[in-house]
C-alpha atoms as a PDB file:
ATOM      1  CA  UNK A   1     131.846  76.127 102.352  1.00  0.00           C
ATOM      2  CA  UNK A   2     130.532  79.664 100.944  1.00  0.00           C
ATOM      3  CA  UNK A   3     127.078  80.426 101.476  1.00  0.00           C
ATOM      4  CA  UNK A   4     125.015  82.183  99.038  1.00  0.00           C
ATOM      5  CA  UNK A   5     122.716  84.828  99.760  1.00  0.00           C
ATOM      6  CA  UNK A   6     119.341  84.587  97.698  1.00  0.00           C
ATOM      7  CA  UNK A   7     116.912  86.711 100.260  1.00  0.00           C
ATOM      8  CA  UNK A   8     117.635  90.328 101.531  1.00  0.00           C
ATOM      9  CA  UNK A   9     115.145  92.054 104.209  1.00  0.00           C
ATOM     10  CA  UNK A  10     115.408  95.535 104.700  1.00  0.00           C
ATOM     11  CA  UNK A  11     113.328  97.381 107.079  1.00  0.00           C
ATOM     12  CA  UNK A  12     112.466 100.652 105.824  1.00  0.00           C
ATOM     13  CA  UNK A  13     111.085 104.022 107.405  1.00  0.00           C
ATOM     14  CA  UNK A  14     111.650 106.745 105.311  1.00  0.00           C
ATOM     15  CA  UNK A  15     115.030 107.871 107.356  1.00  0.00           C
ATOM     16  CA  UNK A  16     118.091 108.379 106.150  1.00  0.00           C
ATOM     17  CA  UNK A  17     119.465 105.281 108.179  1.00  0.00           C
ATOM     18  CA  UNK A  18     116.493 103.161 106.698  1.00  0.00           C
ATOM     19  CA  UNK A  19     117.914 104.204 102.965  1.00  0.00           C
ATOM     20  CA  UNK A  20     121.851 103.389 103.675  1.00  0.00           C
ATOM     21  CA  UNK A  21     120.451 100.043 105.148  1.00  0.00           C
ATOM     22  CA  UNK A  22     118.855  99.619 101.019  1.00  0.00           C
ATOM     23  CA  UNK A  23     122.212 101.075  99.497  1.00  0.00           C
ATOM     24  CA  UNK A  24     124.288  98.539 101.298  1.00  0.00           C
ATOM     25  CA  UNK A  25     121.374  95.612 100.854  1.00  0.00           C
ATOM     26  CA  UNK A  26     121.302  96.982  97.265  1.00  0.00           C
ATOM     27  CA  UNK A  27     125.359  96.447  97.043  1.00  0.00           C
ATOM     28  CA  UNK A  28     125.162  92.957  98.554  1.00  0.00           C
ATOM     29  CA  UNK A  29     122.310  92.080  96.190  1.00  0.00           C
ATOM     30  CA  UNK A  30     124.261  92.788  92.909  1.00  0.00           C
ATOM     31  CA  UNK A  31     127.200  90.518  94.741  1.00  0.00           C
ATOM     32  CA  UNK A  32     124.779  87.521  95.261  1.00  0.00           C
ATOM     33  CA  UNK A  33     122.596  88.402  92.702  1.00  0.00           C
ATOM     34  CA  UNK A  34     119.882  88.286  95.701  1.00  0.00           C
ATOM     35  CA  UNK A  35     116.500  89.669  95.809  1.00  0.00           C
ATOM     36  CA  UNK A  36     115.544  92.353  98.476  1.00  0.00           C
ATOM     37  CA  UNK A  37     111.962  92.275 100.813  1.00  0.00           C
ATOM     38  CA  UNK A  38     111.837  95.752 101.795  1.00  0.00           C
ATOM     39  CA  UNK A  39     109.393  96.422 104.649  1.00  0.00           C
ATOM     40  CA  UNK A  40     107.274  98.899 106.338  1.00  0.00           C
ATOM     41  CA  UNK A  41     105.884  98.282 109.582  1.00  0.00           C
ATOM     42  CA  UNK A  42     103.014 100.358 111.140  1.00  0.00           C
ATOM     43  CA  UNK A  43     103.429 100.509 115.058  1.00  0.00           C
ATOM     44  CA  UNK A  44      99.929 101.530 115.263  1.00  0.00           C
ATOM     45  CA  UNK A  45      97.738  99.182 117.611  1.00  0.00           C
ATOM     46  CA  UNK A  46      94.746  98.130 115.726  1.00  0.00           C
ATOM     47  CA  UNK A  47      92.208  99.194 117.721  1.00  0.00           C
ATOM     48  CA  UNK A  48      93.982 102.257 118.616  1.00  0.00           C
ATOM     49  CA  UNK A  49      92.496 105.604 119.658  1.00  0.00           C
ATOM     50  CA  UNK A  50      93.189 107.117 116.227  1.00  0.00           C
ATOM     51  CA  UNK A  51      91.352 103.813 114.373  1.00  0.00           C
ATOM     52  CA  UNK A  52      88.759 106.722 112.820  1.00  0.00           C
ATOM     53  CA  UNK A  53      90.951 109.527 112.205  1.00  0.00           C
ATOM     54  CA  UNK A  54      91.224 109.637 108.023  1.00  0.00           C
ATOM     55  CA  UNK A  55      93.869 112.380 108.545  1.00  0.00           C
ATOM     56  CA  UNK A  56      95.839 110.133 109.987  1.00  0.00           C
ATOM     57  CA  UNK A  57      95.518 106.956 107.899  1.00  0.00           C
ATOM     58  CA  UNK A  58      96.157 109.429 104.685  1.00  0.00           C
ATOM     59  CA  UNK A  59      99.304 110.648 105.978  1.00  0.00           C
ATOM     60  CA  UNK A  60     100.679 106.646 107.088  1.00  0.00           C
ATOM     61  CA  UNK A  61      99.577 105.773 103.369  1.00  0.00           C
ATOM     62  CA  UNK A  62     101.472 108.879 101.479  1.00  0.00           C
ATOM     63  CA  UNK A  63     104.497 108.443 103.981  1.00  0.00           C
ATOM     64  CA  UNK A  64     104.706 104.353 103.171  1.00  0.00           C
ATOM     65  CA  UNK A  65     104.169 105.180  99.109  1.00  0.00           C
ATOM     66  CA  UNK A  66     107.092 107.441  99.383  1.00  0.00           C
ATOM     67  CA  UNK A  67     109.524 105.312 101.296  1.00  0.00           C
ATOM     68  CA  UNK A  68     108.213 102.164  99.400  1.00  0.00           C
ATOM     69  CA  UNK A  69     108.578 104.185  96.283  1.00  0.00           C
ATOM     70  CA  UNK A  70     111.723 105.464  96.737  1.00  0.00           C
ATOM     71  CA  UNK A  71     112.640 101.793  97.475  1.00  0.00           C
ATOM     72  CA  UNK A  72     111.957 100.759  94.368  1.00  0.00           C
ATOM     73  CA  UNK A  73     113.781 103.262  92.093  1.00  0.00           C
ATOM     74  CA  UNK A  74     116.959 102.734  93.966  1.00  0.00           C
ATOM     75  CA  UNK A  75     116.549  98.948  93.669  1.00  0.00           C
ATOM     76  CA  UNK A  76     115.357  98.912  89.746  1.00  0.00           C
ATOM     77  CA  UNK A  77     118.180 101.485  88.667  1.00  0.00           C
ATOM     78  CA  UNK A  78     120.362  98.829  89.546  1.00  0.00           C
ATOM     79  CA  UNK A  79     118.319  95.760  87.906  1.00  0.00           C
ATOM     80  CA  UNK A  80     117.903  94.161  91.731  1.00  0.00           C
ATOM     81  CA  UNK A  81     114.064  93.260  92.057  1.00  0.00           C
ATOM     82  CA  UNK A  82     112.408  94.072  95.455  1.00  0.00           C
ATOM     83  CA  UNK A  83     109.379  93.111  97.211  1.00  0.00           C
ATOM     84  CA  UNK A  84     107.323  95.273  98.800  1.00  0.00           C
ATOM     85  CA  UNK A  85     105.958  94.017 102.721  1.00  0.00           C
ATOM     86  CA  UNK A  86     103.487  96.239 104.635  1.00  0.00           C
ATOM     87  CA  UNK A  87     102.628  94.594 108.107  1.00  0.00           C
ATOM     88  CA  UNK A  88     100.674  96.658 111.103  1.00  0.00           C
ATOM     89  CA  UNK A  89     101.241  95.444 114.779  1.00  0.00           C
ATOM     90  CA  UNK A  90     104.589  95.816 116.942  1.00  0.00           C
ATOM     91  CA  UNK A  91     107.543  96.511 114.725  1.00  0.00           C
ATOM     92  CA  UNK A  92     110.163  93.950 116.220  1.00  0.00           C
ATOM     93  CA  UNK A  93     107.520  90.957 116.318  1.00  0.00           C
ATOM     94  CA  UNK A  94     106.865  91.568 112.567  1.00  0.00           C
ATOM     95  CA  UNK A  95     110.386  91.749 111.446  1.00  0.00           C
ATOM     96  CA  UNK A  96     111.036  88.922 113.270  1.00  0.00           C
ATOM     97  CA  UNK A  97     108.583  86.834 112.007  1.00  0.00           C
ATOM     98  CA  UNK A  98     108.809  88.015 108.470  1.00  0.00           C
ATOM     99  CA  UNK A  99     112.520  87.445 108.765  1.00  0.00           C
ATOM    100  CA  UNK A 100     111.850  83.518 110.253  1.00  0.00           C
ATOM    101  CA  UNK A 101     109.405  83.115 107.083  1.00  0.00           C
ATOM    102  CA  UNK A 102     110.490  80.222 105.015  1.00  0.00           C
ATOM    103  CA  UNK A 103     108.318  81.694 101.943  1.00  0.00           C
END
């Protein structure tokens, strides 16, 4: 029995490790014609120290709108459609919930 592969996830950080991980989800996608959940997850605690510091929040937001963005053009230049996650807490926990997610 061959299993088909509808769902992708793909957790992204702006390395260069982060972007081979898309490439190859990207190549398995085409194969399956699956769709691809790339996400970014903040390892900032929410009521961290830094909570005030609008430096700091800028620089999370333009770092996640250029990995998410780069995300993106790879995936539409070759017609695969990805979702864009964002989640905030402790990395692991969130990919490992987001990956259990039936939705």
């Amino acid at each position: 029995m061959v299993k088909k592969i509808n769902k992708i996830l793909v957790p992204l950080d702006g390395s260069k490790n982060s972007i081979q991980g898309l490439e190859m989800a990207i190549s398995i996608a085409m194969q399956f014609g699956a769709t691809i959940t790339g996400t970014y997850s903040i390892s900032a605690q929410p009521h961290s120290e830094f909570q005030g510091v609008d430096s700091i929040k800028k620089d999370f937001g333009k770092e996640i709108k250029k990995t998410m963005g780069k995300a993106k053009v790879l995936s539409t230049q070759n017609d695969i459609e990805i979702k864009e996650k964002i989640m905030r807490g402790d990395t692991r926990y969130n990919i490992i919930k987001l990956a259990h997610d039936k939705k």
